[in-house]
N, C-alpha and C. Protein backbone atom coordinates (compact mmCIF):
# COMPACT_ATOMS: atom_id res chain seq x y z
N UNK A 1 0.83 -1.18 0.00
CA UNK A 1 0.00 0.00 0.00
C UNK A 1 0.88 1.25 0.00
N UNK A 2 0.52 2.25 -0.76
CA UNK A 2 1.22 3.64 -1.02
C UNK A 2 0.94 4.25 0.54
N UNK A 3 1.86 4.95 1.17
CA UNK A 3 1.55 6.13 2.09
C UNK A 3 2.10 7.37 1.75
N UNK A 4 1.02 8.44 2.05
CA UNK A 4 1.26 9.83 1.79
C UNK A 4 1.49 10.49 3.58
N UNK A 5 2.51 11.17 3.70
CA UNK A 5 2.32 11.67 5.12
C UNK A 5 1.93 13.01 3.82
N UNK A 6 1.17 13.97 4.92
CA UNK A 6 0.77 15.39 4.87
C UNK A 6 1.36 16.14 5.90
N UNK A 7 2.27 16.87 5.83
CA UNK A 7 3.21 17.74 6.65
C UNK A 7 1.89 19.05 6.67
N UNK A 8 1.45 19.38 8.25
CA UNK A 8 0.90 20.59 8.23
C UNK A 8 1.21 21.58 9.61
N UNK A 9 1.66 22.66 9.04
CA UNK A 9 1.84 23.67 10.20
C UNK A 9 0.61 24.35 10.69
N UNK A 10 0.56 25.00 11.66
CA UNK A 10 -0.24 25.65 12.22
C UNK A 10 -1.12 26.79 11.33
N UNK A 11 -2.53 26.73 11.51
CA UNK A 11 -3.20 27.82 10.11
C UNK A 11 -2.82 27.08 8.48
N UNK A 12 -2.63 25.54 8.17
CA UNK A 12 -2.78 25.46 6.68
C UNK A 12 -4.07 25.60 6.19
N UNK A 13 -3.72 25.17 5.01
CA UNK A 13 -4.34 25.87 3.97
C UNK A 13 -5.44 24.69 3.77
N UNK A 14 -6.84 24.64 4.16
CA UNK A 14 -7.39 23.60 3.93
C UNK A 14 -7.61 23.70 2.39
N UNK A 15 -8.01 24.35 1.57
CA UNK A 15 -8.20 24.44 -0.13
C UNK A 15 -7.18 23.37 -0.68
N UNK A 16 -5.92 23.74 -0.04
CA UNK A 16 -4.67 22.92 -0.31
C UNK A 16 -4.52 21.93 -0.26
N UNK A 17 -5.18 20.98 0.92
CA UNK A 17 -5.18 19.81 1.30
C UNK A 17 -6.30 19.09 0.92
N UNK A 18 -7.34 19.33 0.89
CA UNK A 18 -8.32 19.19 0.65
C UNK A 18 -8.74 18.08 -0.68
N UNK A 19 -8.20 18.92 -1.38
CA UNK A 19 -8.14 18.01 -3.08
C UNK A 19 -6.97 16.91 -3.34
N UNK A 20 -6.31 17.13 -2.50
CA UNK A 20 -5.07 16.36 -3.08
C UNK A 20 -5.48 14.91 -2.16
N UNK A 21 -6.12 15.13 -0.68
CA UNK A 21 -5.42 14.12 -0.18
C UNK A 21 -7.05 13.09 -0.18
N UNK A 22 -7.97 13.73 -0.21
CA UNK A 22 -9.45 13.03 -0.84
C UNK A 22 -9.38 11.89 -1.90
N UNK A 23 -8.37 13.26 -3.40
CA UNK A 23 -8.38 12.13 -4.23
C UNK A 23 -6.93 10.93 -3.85
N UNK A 24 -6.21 11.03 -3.46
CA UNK A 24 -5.50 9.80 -3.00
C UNK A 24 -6.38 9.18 -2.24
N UNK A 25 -6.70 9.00 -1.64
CA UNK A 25 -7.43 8.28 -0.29
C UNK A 25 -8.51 7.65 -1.43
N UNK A 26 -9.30 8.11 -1.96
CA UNK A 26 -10.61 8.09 -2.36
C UNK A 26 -10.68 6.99 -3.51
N UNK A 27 -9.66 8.06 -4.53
CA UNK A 27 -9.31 7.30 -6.05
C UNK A 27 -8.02 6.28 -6.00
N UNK A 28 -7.44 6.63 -5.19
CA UNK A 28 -6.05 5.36 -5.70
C UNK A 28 -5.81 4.97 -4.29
N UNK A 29 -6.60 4.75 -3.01
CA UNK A 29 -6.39 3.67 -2.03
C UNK A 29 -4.69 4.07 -1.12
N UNK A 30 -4.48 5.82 -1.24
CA UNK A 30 -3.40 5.62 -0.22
C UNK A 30 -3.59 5.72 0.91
N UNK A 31 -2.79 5.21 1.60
CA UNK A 31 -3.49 5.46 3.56
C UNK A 31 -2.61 7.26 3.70
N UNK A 32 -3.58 8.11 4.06
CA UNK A 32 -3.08 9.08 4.59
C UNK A 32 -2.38 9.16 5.87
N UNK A 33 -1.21 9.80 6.18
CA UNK A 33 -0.86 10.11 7.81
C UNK A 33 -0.69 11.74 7.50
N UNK A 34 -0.75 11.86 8.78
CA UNK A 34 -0.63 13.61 9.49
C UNK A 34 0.69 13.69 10.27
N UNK A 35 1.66 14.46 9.76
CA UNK A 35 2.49 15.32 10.68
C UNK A 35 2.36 16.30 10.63
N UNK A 36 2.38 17.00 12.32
CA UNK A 36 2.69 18.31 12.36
C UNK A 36 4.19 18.38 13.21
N UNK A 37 4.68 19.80 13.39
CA UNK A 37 6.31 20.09 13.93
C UNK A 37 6.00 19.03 15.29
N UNK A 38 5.06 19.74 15.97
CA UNK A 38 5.10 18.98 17.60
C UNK A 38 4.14 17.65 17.45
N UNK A 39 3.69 17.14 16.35
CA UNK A 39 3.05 15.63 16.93
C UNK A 39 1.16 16.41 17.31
N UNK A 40 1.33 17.36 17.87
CA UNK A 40 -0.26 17.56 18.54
C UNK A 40 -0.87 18.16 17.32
N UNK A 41 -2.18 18.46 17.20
CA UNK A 41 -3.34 18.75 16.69
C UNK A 41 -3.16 19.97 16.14
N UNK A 42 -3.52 20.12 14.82
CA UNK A 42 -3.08 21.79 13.88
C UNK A 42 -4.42 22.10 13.53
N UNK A 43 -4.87 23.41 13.74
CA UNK A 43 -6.25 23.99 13.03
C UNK A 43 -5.85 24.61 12.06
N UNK A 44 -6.81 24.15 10.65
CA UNK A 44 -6.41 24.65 9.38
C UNK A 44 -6.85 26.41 9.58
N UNK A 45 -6.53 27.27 8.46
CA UNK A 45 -7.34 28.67 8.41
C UNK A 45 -8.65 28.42 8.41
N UNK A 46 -9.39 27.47 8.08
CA UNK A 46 -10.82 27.75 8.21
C UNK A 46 -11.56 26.68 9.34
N UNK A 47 -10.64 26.80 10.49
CA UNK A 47 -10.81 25.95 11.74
C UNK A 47 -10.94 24.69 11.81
N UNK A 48 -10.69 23.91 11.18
CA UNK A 48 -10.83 22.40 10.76
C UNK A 48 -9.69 22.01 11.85
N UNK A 49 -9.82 21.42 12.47
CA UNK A 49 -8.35 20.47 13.59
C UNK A 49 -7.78 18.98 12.72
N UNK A 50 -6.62 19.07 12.45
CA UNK A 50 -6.37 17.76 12.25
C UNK A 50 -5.68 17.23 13.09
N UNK A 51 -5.76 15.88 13.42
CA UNK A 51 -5.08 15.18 14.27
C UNK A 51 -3.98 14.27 13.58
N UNK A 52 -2.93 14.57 14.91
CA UNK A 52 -1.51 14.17 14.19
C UNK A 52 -0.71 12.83 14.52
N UNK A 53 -0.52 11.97 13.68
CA UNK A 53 0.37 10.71 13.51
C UNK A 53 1.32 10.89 13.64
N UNK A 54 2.23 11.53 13.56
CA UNK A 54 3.15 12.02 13.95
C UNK A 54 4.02 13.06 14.01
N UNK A 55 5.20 13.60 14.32
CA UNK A 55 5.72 14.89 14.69
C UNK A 55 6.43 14.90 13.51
N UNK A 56 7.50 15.71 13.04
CA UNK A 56 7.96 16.19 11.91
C UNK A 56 9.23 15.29 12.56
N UNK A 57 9.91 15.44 12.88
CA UNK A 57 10.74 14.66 13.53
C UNK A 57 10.80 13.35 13.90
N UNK A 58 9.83 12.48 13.54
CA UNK A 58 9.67 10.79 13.78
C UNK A 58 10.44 10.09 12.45
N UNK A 59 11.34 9.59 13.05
CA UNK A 59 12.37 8.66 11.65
C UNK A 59 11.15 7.51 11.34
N UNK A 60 10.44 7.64 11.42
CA UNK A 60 9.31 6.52 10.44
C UNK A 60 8.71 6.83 9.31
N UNK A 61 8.84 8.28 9.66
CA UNK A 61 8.29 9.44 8.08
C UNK A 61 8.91 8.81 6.84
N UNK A 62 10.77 8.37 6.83
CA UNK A 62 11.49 8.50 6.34
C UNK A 62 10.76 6.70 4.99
N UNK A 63 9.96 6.13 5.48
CA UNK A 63 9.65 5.10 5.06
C UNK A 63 7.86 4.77 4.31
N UNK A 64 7.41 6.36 4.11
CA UNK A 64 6.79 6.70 3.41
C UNK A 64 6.84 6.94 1.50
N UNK A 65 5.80 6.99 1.13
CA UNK A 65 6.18 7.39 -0.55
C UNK A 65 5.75 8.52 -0.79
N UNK A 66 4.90 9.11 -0.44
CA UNK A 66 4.76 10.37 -0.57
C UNK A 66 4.74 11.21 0.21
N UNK A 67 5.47 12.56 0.16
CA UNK A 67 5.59 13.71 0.94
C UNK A 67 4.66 15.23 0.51
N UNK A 68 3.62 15.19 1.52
CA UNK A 68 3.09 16.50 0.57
C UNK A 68 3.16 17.71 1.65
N UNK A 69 3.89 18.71 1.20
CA UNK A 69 4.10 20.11 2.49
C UNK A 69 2.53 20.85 1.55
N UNK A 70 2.03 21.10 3.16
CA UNK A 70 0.49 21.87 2.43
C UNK A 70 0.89 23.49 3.28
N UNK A 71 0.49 24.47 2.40
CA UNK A 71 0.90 25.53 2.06
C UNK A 71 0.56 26.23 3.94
N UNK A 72 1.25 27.10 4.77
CA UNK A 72 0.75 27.77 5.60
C UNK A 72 1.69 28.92 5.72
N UNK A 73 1.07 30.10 6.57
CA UNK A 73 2.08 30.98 6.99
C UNK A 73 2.95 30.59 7.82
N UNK A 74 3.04 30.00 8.38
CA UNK A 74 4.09 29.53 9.15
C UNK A 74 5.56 28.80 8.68
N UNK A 75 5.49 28.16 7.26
CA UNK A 75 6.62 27.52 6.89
C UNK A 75 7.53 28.57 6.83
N UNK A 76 7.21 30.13 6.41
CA UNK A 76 8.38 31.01 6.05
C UNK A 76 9.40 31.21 7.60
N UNK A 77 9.17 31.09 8.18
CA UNK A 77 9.55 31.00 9.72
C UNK A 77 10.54 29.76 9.92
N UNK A 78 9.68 28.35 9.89
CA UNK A 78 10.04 27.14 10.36
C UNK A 78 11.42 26.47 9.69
N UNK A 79 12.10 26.62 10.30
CA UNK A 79 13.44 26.17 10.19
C UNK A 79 14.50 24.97 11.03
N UNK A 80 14.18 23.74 10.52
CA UNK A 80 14.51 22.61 11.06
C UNK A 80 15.42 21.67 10.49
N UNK A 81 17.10 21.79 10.75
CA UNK A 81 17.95 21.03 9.44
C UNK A 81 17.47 19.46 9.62
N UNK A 82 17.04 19.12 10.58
CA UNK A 82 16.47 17.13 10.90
C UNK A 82 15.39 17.49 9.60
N UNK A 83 14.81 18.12 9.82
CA UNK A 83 13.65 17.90 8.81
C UNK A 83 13.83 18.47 7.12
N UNK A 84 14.84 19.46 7.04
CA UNK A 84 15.53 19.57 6.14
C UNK A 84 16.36 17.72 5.30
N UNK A 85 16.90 17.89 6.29
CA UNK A 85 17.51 16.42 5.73
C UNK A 85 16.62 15.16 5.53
N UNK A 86 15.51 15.15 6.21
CA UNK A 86 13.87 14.07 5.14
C UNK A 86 14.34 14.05 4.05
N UNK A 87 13.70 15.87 3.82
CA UNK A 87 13.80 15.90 2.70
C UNK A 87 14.48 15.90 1.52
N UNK A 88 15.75 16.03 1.96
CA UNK A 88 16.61 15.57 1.12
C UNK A 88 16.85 14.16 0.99
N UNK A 89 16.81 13.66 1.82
CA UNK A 89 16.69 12.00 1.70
C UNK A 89 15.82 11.29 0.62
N UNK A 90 14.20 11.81 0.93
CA UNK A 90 13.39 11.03 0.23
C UNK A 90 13.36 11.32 -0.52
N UNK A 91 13.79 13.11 -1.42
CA UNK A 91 13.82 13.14 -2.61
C UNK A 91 14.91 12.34 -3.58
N UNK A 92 16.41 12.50 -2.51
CA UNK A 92 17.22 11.61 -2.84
C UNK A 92 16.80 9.80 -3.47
N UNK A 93 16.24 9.70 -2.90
CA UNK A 93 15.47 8.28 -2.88
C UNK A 93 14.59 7.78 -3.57
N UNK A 94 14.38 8.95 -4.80
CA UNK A 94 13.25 8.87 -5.65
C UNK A 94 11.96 9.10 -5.36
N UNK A 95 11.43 9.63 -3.93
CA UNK A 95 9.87 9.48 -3.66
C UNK A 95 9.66 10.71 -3.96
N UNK A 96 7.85 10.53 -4.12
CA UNK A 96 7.50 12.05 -4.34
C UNK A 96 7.59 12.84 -3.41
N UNK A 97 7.80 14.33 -3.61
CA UNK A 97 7.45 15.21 -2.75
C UNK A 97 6.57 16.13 -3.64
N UNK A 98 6.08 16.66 -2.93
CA UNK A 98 5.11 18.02 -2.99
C UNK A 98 5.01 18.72 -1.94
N UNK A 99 4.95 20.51 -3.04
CA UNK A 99 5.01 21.65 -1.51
C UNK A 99 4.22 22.25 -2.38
N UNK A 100 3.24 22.72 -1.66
CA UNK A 100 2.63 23.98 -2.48
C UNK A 100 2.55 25.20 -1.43
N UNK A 101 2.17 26.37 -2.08
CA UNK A 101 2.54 27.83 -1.56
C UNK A 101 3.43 28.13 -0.76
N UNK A 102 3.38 28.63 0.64
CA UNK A 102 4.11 28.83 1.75
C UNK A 102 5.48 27.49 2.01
N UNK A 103 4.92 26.12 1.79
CA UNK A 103 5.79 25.20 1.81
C UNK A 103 6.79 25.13 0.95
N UNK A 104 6.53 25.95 -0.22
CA UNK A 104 7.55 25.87 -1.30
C UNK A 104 8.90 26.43 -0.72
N UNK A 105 8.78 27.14 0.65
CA UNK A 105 9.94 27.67 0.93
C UNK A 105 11.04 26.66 1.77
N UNK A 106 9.92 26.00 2.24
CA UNK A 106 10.55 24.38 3.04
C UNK A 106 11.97 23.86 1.96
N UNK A 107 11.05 23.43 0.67
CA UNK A 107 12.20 22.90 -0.37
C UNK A 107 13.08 23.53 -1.17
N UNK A 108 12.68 24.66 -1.15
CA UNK A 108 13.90 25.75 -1.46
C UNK A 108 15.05 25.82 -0.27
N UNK A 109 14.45 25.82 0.42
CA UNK A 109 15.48 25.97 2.01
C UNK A 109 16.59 24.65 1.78
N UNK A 110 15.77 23.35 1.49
CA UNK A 110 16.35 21.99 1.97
C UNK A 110 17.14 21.79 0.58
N UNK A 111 17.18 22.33 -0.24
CA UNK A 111 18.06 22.25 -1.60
C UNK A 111 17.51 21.26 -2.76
N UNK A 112 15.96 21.10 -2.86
CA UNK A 112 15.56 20.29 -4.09
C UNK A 112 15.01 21.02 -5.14
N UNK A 113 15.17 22.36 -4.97
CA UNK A 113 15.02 23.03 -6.35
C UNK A 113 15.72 23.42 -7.05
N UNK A 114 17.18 22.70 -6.46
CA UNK A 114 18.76 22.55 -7.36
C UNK A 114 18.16 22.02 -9.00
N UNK A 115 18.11 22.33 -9.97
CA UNK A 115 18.09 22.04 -11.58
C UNK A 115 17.05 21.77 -11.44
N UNK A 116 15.97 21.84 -10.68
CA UNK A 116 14.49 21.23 -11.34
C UNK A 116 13.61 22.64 -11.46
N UNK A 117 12.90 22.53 -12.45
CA UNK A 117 11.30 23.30 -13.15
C UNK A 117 10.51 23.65 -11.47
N UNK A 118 10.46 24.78 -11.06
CA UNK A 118 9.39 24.66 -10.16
C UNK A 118 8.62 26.19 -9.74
N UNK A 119 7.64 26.39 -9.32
CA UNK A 119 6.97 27.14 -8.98
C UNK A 119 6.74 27.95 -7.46
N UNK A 120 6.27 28.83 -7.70
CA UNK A 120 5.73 28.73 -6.06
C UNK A 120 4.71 30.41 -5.91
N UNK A 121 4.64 31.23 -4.94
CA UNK A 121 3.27 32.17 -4.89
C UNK A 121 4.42 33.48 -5.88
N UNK A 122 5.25 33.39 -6.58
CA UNK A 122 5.90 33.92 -6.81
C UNK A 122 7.46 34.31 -6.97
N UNK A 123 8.36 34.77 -8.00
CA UNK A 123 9.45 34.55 -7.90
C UNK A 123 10.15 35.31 -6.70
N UNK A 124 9.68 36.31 -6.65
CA UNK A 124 10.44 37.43 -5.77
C UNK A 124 9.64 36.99 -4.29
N UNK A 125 8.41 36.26 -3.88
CA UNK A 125 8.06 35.73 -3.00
C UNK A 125 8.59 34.71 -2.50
N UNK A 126 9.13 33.93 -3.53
CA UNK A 126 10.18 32.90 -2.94
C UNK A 126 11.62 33.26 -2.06
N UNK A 127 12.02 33.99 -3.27
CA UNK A 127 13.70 34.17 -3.47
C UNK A 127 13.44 35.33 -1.66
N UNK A 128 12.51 36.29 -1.74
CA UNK A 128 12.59 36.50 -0.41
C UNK A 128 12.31 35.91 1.10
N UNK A 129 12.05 34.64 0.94
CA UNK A 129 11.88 34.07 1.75
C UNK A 129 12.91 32.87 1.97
N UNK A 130 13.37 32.80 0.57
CA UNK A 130 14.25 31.84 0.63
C UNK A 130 15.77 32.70 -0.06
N UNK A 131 16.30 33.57 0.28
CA UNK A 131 16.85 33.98 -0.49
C UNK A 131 18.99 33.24 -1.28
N UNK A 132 18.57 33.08 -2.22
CA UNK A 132 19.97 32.55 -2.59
C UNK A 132 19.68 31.13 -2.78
N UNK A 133 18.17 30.81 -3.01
CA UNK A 133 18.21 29.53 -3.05
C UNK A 133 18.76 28.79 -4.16
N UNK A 134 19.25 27.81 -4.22
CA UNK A 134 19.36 26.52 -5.53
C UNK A 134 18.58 26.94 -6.65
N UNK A 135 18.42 27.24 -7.67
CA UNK A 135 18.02 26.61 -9.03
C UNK A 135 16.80 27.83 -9.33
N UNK A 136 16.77 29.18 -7.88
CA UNK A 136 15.82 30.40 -8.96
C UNK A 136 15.65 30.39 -10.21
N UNK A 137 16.90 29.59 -10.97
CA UNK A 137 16.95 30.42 -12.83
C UNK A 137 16.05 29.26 -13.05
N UNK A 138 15.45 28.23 -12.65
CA UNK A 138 14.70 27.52 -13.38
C UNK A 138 13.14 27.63 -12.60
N UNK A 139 12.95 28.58 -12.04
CA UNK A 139 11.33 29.24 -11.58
C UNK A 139 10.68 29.67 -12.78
N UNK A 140 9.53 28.87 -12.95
CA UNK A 140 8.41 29.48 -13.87
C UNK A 140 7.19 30.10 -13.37
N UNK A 141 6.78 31.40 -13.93
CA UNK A 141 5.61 31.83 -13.47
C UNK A 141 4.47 31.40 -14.46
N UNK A 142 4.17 30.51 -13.51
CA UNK A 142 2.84 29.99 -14.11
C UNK A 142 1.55 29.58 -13.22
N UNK A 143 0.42 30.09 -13.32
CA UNK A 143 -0.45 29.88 -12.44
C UNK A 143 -0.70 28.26 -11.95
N UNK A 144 -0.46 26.81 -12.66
CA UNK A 144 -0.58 25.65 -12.66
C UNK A 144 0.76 25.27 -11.97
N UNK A 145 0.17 24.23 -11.02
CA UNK A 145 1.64 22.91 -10.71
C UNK A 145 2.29 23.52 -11.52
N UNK A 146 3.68 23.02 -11.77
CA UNK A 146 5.10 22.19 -11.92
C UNK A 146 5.02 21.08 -11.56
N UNK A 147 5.48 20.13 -12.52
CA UNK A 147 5.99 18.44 -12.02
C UNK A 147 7.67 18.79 -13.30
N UNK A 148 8.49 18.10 -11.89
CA UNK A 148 9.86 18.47 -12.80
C UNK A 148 10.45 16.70 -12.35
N UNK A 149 10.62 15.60 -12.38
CA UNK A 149 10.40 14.21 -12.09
C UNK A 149 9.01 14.03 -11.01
N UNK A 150 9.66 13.69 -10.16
CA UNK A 150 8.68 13.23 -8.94
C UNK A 150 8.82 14.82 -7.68
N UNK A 151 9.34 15.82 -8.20
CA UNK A 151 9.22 16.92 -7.37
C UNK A 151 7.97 17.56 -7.99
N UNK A 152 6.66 18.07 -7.56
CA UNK A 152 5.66 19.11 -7.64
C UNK A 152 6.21 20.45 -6.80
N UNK A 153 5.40 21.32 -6.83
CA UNK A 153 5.72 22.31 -6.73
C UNK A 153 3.96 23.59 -7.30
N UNK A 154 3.59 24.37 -6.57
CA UNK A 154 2.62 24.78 -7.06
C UNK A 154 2.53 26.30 -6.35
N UNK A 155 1.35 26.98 -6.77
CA UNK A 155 1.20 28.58 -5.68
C UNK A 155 0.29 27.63 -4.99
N UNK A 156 -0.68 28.65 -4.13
CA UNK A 156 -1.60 28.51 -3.12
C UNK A 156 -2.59 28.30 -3.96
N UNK A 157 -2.86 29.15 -5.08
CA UNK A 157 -3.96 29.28 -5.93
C UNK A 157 -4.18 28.06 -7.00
N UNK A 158 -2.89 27.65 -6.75
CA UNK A 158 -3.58 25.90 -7.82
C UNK A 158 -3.66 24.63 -7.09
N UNK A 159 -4.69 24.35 -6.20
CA UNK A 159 -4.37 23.43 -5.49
C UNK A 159 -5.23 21.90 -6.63
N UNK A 160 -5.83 22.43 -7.60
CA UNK A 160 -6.51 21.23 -8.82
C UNK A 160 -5.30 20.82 -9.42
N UNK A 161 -4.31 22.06 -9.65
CA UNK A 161 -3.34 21.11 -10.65
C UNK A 161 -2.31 20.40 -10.00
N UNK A 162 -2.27 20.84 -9.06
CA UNK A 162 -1.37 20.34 -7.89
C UNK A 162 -2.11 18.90 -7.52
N UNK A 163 -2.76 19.01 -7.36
CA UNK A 163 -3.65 17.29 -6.75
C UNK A 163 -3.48 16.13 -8.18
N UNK A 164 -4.08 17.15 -9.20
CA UNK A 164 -3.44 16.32 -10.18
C UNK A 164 -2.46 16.01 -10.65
N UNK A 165 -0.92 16.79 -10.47
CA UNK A 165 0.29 16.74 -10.83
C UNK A 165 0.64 15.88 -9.81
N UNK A 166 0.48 15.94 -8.32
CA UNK A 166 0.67 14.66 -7.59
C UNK A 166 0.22 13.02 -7.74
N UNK A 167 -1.34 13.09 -8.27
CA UNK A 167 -2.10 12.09 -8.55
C UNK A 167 -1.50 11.15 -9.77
N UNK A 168 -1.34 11.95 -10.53
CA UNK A 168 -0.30 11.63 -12.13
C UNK A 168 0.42 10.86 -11.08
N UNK A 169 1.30 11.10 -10.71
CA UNK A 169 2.71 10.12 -10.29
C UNK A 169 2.29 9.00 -9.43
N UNK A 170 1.20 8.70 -8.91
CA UNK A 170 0.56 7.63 -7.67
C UNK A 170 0.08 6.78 -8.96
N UNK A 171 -0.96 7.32 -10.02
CA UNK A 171 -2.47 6.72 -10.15
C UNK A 171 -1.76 5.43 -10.96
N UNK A 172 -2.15 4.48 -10.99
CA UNK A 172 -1.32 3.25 -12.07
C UNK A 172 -1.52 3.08 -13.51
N UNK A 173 -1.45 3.36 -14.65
CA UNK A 173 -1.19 3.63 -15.98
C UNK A 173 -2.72 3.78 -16.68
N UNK A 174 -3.03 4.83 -16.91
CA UNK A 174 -4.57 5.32 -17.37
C UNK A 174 -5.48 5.65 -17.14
N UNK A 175 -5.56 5.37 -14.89
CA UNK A 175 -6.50 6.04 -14.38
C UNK A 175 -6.18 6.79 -14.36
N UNK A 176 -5.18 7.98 -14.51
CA UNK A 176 -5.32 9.38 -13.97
C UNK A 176 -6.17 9.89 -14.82
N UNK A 177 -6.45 9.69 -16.53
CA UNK A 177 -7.14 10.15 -17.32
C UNK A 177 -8.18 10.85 -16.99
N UNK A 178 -8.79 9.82 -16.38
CA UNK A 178 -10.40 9.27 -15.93
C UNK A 178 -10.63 10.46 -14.84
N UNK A 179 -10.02 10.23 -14.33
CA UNK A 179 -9.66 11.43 -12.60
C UNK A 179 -10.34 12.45 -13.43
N UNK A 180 -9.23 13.05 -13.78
CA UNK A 180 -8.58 14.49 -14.74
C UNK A 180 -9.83 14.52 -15.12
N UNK A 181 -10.40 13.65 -15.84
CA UNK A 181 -11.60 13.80 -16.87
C UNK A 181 -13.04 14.52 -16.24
N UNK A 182 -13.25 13.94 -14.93
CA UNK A 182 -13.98 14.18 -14.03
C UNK A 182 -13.92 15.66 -13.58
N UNK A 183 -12.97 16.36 -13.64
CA UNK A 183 -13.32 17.22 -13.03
C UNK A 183 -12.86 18.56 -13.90
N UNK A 184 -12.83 18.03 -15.09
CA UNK A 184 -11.88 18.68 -16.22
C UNK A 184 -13.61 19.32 -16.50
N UNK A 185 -14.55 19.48 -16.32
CA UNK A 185 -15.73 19.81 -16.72
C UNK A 185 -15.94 21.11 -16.11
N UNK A 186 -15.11 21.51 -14.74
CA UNK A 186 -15.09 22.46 -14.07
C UNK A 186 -15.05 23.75 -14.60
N UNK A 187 -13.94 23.41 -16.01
CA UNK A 187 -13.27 24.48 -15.96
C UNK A 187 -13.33 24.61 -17.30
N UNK A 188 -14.56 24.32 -18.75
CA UNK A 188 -15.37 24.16 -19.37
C UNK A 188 -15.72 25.61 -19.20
N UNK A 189 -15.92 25.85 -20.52
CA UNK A 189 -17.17 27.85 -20.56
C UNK A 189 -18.62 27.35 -20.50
């Protein structure tokens, strides 16, 4: 069975989480887990509590397949080299990660936007939060995900293409179509 941990700080972004981790759970059967920094209970911005499996810091994370950082004010702050080095690990390791908005500064920080395609709420929003990071010259401004291998990357404001740019890399050869297809009606005149 696939596992996705969901990394969430204090105030995320439920819009963010919302789509991505439904359709895993829902459409392709992954078991979700919850970390937050301390292990205890995070209220999203629109008061939702999630309860946490574990702390950001539990070496069991490290034996997951998917990593998704969901966007909050708080990542521009949070600065943790243990948790820095996850992430360099599992990207090392081939697994997915995903950060969207505020989290994008997590993987800029931890060095996986060295040569890869990626996004985030902006270039000069990044680079100031992250400043001097790895691989700025390959930031695209584009309102949709980035998928640059198994790294995503997205703003706050695309959390559809983001669920789907994550989903792409889980779903097993032709369901993602079907997904996509479903909700591809949305956005239809």
């Amino acid at each position: 069975m696939t596992v996705a941990v969901a990394f969430l700080q204090p105030g995320w972004a439920d819009w963010e989480a919302g789509q991505v981790l439904a359709a895993l759970r829902e459409y392709y059967g992954v078991q979700i887990e919850i970390a937050t920094p301390d292990g205890e209970p995070q209220t999203s911005i629109g008061g939702v509590l999630a309860a946490a499996d574990y702390r950001f810091s539990d070496p069991v994370l490290a034996d997951a397949d998917v990593f998704l950082l969901i966007g909050s004010d708080a990542w521009p702050a949070y600065r943790d080299e243990a948790f820095d080095s996850l992430l360099r690990q599992v990207h090392a390791d081939g697994k997915i990660v995903g950060a969207i908005c505020g989290a994008t500064v997590a993987v800029a920080r931890a060095g996986l936007l060295a040569g890869k395609a990626h996004t985030s709420n902006g270039a000069d929003w990044l680079t100031g939060h992250a400043p001097a990071y790895a691989g700025s010259e390959r930031y695209v401004d584009t309102p949709k995900a980035v998928a640059d291998g198994k790294l995503v990357t997205a703003a706050g404001s695309a959390p559809v293409t983001f669920s789907a740019a994550i989903c792409r890399l889980v779903a097993p050869e032709g369901q993602h179509d079907d997904y996509v297809a479903m909700f591809a009606r949305e956005f239809e005149n």
